[in-house]
Protein backbone atom coordinates (compact mmCIF):
# COMPACT_ATOMS: atom_id res chain seq x y z
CA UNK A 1 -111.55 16.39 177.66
CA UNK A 2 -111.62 12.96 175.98
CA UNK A 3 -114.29 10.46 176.45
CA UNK A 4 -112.85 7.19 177.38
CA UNK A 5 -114.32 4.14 176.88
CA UNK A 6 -113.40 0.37 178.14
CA UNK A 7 -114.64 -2.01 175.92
CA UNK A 8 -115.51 -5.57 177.78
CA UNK A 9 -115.23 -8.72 175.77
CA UNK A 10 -114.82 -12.08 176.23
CA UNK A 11 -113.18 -13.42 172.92
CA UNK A 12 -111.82 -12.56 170.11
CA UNK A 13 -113.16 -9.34 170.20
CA UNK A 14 -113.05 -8.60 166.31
CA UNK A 15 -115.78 -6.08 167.13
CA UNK A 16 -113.78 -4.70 170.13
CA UNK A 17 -110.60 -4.22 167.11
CA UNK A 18 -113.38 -2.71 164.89
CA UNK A 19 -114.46 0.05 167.70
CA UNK A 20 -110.47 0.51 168.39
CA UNK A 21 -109.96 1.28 164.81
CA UNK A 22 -112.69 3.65 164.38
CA UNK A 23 -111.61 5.93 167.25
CA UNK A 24 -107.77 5.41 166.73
CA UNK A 25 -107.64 9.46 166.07
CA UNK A 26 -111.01 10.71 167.21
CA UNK A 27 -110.16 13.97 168.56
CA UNK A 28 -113.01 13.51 171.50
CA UNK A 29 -113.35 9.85 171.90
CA UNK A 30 -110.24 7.03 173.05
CA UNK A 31 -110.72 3.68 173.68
CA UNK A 32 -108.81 3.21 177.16
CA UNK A 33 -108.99 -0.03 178.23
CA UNK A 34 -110.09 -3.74 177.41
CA UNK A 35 -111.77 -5.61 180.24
CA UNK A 36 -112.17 -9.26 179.79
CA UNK A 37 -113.14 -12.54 182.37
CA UNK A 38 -110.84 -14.55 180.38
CA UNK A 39 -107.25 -14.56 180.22
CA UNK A 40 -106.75 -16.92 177.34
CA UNK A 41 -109.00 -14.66 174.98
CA UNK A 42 -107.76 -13.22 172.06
CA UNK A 43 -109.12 -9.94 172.84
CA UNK A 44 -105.77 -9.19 174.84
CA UNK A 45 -103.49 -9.45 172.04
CA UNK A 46 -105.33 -7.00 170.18
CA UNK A 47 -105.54 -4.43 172.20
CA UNK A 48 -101.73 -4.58 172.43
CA UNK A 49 -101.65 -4.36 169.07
CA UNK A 50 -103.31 -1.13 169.63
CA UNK A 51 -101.03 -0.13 172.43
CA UNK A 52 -104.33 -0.42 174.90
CA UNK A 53 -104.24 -1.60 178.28
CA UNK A 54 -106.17 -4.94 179.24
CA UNK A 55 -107.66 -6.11 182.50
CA UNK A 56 -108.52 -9.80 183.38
CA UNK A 57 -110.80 -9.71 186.02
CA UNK A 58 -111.63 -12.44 188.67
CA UNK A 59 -114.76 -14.44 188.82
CA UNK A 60 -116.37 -12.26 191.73
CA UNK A 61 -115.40 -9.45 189.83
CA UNK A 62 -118.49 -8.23 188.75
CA UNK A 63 -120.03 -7.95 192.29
CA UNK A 64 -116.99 -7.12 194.61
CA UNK A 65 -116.71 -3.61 193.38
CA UNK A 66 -113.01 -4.76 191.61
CA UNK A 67 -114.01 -3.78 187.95
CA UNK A 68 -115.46 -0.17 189.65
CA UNK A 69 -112.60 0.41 190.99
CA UNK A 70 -110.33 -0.63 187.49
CA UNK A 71 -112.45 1.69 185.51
CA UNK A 72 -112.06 4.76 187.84
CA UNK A 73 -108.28 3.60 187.98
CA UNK A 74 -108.58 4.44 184.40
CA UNK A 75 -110.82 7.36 184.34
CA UNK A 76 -113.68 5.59 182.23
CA UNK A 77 -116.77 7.18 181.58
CA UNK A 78 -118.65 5.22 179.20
CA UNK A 79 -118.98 1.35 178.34
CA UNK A 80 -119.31 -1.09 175.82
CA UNK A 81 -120.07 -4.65 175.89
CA UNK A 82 -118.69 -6.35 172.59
CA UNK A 83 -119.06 -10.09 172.84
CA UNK A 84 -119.02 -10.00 176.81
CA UNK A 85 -121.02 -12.78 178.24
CA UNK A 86 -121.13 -11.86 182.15
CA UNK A 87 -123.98 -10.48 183.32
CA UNK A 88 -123.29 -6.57 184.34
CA UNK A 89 -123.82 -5.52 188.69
CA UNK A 90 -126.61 -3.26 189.03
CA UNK A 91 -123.99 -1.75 190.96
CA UNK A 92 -121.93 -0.77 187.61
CA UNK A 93 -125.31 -0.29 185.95
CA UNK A 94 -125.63 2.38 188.56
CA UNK A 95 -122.43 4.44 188.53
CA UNK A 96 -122.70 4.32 184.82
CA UNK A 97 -126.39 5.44 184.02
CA UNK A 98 -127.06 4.93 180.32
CA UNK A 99 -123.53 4.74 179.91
CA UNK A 100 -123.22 1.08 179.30
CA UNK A 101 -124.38 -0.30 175.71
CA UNK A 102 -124.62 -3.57 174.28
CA UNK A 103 -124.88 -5.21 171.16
CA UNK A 104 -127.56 -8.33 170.47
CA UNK A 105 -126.58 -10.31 167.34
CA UNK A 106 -130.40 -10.46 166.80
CA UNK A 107 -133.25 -8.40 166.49
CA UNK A 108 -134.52 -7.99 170.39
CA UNK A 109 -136.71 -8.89 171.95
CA UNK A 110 -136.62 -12.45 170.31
CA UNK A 111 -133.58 -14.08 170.72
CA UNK A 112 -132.42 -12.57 173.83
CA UNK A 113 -131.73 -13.74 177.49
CA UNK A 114 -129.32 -15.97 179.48
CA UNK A 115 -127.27 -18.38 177.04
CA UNK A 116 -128.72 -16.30 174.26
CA UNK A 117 -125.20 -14.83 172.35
CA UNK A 118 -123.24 -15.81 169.40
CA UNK A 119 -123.46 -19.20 167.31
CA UNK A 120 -126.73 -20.12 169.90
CA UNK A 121 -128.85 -16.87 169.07
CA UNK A 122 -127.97 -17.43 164.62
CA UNK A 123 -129.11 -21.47 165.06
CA UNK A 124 -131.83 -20.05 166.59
CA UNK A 125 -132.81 -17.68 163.97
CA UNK A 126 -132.46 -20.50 161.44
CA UNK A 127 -133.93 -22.87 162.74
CA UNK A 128 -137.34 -20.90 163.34
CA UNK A 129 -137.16 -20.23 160.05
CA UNK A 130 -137.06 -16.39 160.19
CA UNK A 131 -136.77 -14.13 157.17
CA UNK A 132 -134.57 -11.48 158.63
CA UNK A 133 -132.41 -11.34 161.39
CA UNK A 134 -129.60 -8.45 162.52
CA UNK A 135 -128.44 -6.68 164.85
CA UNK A 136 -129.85 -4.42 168.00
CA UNK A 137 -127.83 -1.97 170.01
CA UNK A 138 -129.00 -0.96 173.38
CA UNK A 139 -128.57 0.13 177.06
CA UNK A 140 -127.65 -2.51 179.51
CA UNK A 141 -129.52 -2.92 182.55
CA UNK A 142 -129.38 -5.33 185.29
CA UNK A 143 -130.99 -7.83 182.95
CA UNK A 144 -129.79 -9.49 180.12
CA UNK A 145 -131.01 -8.13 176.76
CA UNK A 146 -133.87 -6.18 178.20
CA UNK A 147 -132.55 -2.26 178.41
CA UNK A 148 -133.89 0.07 176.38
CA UNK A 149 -133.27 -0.15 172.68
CA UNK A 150 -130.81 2.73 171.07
CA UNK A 151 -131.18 1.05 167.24
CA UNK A 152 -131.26 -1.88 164.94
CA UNK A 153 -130.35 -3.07 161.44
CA UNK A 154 -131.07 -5.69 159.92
CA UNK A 155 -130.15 -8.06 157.25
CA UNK A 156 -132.36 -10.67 155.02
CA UNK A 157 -132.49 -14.30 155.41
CA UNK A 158 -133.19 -16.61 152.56
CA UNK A 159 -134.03 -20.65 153.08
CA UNK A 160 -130.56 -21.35 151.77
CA UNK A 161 -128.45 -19.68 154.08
CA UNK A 162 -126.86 -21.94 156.61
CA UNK A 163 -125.85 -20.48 160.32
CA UNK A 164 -122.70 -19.61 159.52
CA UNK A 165 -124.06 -17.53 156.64
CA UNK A 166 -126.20 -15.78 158.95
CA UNK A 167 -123.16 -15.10 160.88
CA UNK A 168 -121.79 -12.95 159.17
CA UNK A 169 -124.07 -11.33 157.42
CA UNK A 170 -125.02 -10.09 161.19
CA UNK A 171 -120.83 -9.93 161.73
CA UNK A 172 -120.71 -7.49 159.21
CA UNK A 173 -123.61 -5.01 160.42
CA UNK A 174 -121.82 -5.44 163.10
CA UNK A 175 -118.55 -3.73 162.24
CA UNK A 176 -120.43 -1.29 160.54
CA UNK A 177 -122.84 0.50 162.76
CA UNK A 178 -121.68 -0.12 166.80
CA UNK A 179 -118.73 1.96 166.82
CA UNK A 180 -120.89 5.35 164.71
CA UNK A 181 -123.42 4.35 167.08
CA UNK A 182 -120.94 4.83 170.38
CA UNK A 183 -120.00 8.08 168.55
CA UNK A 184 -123.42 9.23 168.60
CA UNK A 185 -124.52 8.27 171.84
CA UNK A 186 -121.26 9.60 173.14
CA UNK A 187 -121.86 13.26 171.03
CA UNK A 188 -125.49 13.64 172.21
């Protein structure tokens, strides 16, 4: 039996397209589905570019029990959050015990919590003047940032580098070790 995964994002989910890519011909892993909370987000024209089905959920979404119901539609057994910036039900949290992961573009616990993602976490990072930053991979619970930690990389920062430097320097550890990460978690 294949695992199948639904990746949730809520962009332009060039992580999501990395993850699809990797497990294009896995022989024990699929991505299944795309879930987004946006319907303009570029996310859904790349997972039709993958022949993937995508989902646009509604704002109560997350707490009516609709996305539960989507996944099991779709016979998902594991999630990942790629760029996803609702906050997951402890409900879902529930029915999927450390089956949900994340990915932090910084090194947790700094730089995490509410409004911490993206472009606001890397002007963060520069402007406390840090000396390395990257990237942590982890269990979601019901709170943002805070489950337990599966890995990190990271990635150094010199006084020169502007934020969109440290973009993708974190972008790029990125693309590299989520989706062997999933494959591993997934394997164990």
């Amino acid at each position: 039996m294949k695992h199948r995964i639904a990746i949730f994002a809520s962009g332009g989910g060039s992580n999501a397209e990395a993850i699809m890519n990797y497990f294009q011909n896995h022989s024990t892993i699929s991505v299944a589905l795309i879930v987004s909370n946006k319907f303009e987000a570029y996310i859904h024209e790349r997972a039709a570019k993958h022949k993937i089905p995508s989902y646009t959920h509604t704002a109560k979404g997350i707490e009516n029990g609709e996305i539960e119901a989507v996944l099991k539609a779709h016979e998902i057994n594991f999630v990942v959050l790629a760029g996803y910036l609702k906050k997951i039900s402890l409900s879902l949290v529930n029915n999927y015990p450390n089956r949900i992961v994340n990915i932090h573009p910084a090194l947790l616990p700094k730089y995490g919590g509410k409004g911490m993602y993206g472009m606001n976490v890397h002007k963060a990072v520069v402007a406390n003047g840090e000396r390395e930053s990257g990237i942590t991979i982890h269990y979601v619970n019901e709170n943002y940032d805070e489950g337990n930690i599966i890995e990190q990389h990271s990635c150094a920062i010199s006084p020169d580098m502007t934020v969109e430097n440290v973009q993708q320097a974190v972008l790029k550890l990125e693309h590299t070790f989520f989706a062997p990460c999933i494959e591993r978690i997934i394997n164990k």
